[in-house]
C-alpha atoms as a PDB file:
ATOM      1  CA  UNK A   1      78.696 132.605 356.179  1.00  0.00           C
ATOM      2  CA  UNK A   2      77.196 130.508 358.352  1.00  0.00           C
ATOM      3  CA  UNK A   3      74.161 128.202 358.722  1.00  0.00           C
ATOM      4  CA  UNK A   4      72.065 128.092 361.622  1.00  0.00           C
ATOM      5  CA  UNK A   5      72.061 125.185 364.624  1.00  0.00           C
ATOM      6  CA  UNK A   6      68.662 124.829 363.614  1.00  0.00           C
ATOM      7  CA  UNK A   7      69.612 124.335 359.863  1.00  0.00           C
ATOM      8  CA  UNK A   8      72.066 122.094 360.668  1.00  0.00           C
ATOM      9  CA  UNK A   9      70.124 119.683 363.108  1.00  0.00           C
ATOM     10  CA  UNK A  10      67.422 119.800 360.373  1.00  0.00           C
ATOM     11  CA  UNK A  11      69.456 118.364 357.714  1.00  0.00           C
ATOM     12  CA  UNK A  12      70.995 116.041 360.013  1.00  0.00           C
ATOM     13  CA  UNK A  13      67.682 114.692 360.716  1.00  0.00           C
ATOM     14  CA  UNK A  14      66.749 114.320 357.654  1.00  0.00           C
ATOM     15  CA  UNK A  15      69.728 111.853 356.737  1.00  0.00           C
ATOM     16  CA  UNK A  16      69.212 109.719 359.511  1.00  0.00           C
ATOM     17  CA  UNK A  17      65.315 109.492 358.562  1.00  0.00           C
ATOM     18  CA  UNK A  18      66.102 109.201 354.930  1.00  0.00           C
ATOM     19  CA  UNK A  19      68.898 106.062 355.746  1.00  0.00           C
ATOM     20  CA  UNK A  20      66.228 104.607 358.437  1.00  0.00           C
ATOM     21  CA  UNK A  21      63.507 104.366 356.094  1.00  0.00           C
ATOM     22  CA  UNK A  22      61.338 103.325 358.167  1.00  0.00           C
ATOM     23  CA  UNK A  23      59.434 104.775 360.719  1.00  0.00           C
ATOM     24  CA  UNK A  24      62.029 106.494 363.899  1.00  0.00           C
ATOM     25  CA  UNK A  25      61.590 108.057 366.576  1.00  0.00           C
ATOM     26  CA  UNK A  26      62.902 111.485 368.267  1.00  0.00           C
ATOM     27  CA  UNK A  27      64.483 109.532 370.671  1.00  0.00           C
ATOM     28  CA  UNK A  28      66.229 107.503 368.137  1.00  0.00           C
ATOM     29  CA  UNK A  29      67.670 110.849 366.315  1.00  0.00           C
ATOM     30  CA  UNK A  30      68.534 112.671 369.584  1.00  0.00           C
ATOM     31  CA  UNK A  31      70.518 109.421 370.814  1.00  0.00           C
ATOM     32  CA  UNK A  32      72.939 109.069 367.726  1.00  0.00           C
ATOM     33  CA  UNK A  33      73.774 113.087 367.408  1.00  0.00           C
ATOM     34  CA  UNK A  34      73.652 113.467 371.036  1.00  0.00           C
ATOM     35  CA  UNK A  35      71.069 116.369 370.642  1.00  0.00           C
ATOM     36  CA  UNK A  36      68.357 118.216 372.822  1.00  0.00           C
ATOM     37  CA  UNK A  37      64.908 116.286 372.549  1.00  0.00           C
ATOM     38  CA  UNK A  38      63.008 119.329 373.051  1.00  0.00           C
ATOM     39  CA  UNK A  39      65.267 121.375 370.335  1.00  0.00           C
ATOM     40  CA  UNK A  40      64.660 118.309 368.398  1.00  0.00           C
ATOM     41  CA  UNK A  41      61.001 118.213 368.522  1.00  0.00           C
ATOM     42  CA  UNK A  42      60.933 121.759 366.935  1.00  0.00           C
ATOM     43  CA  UNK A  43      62.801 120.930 364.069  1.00  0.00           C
ATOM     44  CA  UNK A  44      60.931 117.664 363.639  1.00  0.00           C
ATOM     45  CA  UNK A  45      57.810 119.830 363.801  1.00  0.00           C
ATOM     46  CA  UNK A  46      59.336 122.620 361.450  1.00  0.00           C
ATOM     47  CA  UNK A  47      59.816 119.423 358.923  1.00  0.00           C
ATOM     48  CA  UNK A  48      56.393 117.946 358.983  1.00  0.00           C
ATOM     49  CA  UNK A  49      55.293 121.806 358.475  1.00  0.00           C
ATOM     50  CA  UNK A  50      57.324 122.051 355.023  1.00  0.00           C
ATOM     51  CA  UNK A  51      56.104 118.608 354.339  1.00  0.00           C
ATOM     52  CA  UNK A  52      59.492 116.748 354.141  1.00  0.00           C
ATOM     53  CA  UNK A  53      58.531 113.846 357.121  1.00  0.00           C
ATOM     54  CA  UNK A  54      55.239 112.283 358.429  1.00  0.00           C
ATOM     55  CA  UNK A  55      54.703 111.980 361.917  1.00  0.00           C
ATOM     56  CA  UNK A  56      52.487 109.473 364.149  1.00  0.00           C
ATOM     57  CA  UNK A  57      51.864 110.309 367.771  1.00  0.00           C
ATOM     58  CA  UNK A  58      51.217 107.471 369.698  1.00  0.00           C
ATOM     59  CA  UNK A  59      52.841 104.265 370.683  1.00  0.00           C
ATOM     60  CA  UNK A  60      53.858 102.805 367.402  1.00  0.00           C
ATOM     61  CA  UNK A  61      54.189 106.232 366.470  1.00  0.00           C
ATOM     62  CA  UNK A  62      57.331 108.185 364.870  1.00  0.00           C
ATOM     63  CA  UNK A  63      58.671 109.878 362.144  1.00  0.00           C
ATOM     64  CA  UNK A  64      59.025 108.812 358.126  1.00  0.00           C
ATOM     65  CA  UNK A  65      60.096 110.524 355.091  1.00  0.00           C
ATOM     66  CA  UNK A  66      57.234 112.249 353.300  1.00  0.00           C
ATOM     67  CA  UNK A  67      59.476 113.157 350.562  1.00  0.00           C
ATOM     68  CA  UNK A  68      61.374 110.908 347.874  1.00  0.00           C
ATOM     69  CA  UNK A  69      65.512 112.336 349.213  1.00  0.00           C
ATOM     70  CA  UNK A  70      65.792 113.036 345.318  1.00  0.00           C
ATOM     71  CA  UNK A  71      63.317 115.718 345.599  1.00  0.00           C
ATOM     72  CA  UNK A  72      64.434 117.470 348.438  1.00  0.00           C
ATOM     73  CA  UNK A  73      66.644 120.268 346.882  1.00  0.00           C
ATOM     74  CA  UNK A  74      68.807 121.489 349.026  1.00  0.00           C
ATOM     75  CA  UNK A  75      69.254 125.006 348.072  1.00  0.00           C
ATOM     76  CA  UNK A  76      65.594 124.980 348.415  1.00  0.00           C
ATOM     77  CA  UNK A  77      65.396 123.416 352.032  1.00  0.00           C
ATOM     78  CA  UNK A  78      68.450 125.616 353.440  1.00  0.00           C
ATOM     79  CA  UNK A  79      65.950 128.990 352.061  1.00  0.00           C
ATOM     80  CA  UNK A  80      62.791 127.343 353.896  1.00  0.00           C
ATOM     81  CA  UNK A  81      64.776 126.510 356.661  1.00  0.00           C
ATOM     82  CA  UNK A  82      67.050 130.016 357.517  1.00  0.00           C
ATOM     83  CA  UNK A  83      64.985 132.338 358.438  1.00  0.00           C
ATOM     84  CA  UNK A  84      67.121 135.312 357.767  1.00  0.00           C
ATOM     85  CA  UNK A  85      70.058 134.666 355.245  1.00  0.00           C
ATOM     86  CA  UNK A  86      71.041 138.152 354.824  1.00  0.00           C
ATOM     87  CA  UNK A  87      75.196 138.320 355.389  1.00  0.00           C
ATOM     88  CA  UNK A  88      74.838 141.990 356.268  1.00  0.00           C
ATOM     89  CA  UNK A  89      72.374 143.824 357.594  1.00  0.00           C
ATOM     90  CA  UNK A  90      72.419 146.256 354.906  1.00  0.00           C
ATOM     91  CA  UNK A  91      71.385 143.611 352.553  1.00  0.00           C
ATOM     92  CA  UNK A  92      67.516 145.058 353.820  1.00  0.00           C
ATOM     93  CA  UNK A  93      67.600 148.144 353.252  1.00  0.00           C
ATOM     94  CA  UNK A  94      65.473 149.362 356.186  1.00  0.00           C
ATOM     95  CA  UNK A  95      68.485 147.457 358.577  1.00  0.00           C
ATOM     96  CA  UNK A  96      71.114 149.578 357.328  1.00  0.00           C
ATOM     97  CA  UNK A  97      72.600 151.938 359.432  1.00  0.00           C
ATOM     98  CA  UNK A  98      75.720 152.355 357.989  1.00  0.00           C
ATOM     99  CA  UNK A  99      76.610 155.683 356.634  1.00  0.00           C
ATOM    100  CA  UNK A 100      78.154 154.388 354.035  1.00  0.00           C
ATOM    101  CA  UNK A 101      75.705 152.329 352.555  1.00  0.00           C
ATOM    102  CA  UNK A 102      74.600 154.464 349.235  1.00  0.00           C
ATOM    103  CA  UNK A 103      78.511 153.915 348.446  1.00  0.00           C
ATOM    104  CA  UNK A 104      79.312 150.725 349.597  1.00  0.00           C
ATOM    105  CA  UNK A 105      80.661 148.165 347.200  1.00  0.00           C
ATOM    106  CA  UNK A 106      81.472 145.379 349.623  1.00  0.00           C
ATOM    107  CA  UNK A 107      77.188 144.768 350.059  1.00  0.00           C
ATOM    108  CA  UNK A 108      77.680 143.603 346.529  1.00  0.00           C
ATOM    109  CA  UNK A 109      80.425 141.768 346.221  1.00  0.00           C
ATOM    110  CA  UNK A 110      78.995 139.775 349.465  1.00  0.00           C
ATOM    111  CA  UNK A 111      75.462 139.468 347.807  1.00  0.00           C
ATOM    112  CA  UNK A 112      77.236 137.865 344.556  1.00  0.00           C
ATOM    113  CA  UNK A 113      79.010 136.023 346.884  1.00  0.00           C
ATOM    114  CA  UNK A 114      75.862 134.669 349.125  1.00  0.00           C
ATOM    115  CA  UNK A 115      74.232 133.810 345.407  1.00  0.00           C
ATOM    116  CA  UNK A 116      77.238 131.422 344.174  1.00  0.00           C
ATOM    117  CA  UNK A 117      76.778 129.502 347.743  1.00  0.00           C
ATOM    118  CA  UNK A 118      73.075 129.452 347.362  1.00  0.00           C
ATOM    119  CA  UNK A 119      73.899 128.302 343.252  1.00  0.00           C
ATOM    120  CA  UNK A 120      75.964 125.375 344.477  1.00  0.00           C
ATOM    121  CA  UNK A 121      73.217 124.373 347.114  1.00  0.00           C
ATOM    122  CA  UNK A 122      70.679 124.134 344.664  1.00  0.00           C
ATOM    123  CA  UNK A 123      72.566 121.646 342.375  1.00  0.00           C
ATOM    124  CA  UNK A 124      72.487 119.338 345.309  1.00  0.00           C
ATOM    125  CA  UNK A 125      69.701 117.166 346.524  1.00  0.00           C
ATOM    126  CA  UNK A 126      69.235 115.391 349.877  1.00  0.00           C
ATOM    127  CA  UNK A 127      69.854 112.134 347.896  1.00  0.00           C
ATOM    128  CA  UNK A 128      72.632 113.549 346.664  1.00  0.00           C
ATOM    129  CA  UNK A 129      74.484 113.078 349.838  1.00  0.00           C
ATOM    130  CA  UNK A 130      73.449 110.025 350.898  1.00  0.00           C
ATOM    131  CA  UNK A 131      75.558 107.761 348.438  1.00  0.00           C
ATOM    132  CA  UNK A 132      78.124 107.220 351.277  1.00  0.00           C
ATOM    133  CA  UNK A 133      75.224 104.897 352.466  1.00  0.00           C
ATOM    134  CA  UNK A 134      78.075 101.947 354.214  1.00  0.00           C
ATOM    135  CA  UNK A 135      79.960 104.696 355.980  1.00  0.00           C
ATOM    136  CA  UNK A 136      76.826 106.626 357.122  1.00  0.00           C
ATOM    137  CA  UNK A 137      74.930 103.255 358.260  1.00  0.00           C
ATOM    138  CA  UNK A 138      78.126 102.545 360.325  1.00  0.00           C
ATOM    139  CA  UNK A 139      78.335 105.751 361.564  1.00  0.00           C
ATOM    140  CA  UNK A 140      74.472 106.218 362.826  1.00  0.00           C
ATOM    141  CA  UNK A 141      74.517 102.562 363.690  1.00  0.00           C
ATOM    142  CA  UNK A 142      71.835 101.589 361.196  1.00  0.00           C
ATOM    143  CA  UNK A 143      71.378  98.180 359.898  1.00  0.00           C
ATOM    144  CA  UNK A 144      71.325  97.675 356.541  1.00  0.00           C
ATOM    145  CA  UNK A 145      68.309  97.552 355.087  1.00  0.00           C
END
């Protein structure tokens, strides 16, 4: 299983905004992960869609959280954010063209599978891995604030 680039950027953003707390920019994002700005600017727009970040155009302009980190679930986010989770493409049934599909066990076992992932993810909040504040300050050259 495996989560999407634009998943991953996503969540990465969101740290970085969530450490900065104050307003950032796209620049600012793209220059510590090394990212594309235009890539960037979708997923920044995706966010402010779901409601997670506030952006300003303009000059003094940027990008804020909108959402306390502590109420950003995370099994949540990852389900707003993929747009098509299934493992298999027999998990929709109009996909399937597999001829053993009205017998197969393994769509199952990989579904039960894909739900103890998606049960772990929703224990979690964005908060929740953001304790590591020094290292991740240090490592996104942030100042303390």
């Amino acid at each position: 299983m495996q989560l999407t680039q634009f998943t991953d950027y996503s969540l990465r953003a969101l740290i970085y905004i969530a450490l900065k707390k104050e307003i950032c920019t796209v620049n600012d994002i793209v220059s510590v992960y090394n990212l594309s700005n235009n890539h960037l600017i979708k997923i920044i727009h995706n966010l402010s869609k779901l409601e997670l970040v506030k952006t300003t155009r303009g000059k003094n302009g940027g990008i804020i959280m909108a959402v306390n980190p502590s109420d950003i679930n995370l099994g949540e986010l990852i389900l707003n954010l993929e747009s098509n989770f299934d493992l298999v493409p027999c998990f929709k049934r109009e996909k399937a063209n597999c001829c053993i599909a009205p017998a197969c066990k393994l769509k199952s076992i990989l579904h039960e599978a894909q739900q103890a992932f998606m049960n772990v993810l929703h224990q979690f909040t964005l908060a929740d891995i953001l304790h590591n504040k020094n290292e991740l300050y240090s490592l996104l050259s942030l100042s303390k604030l």
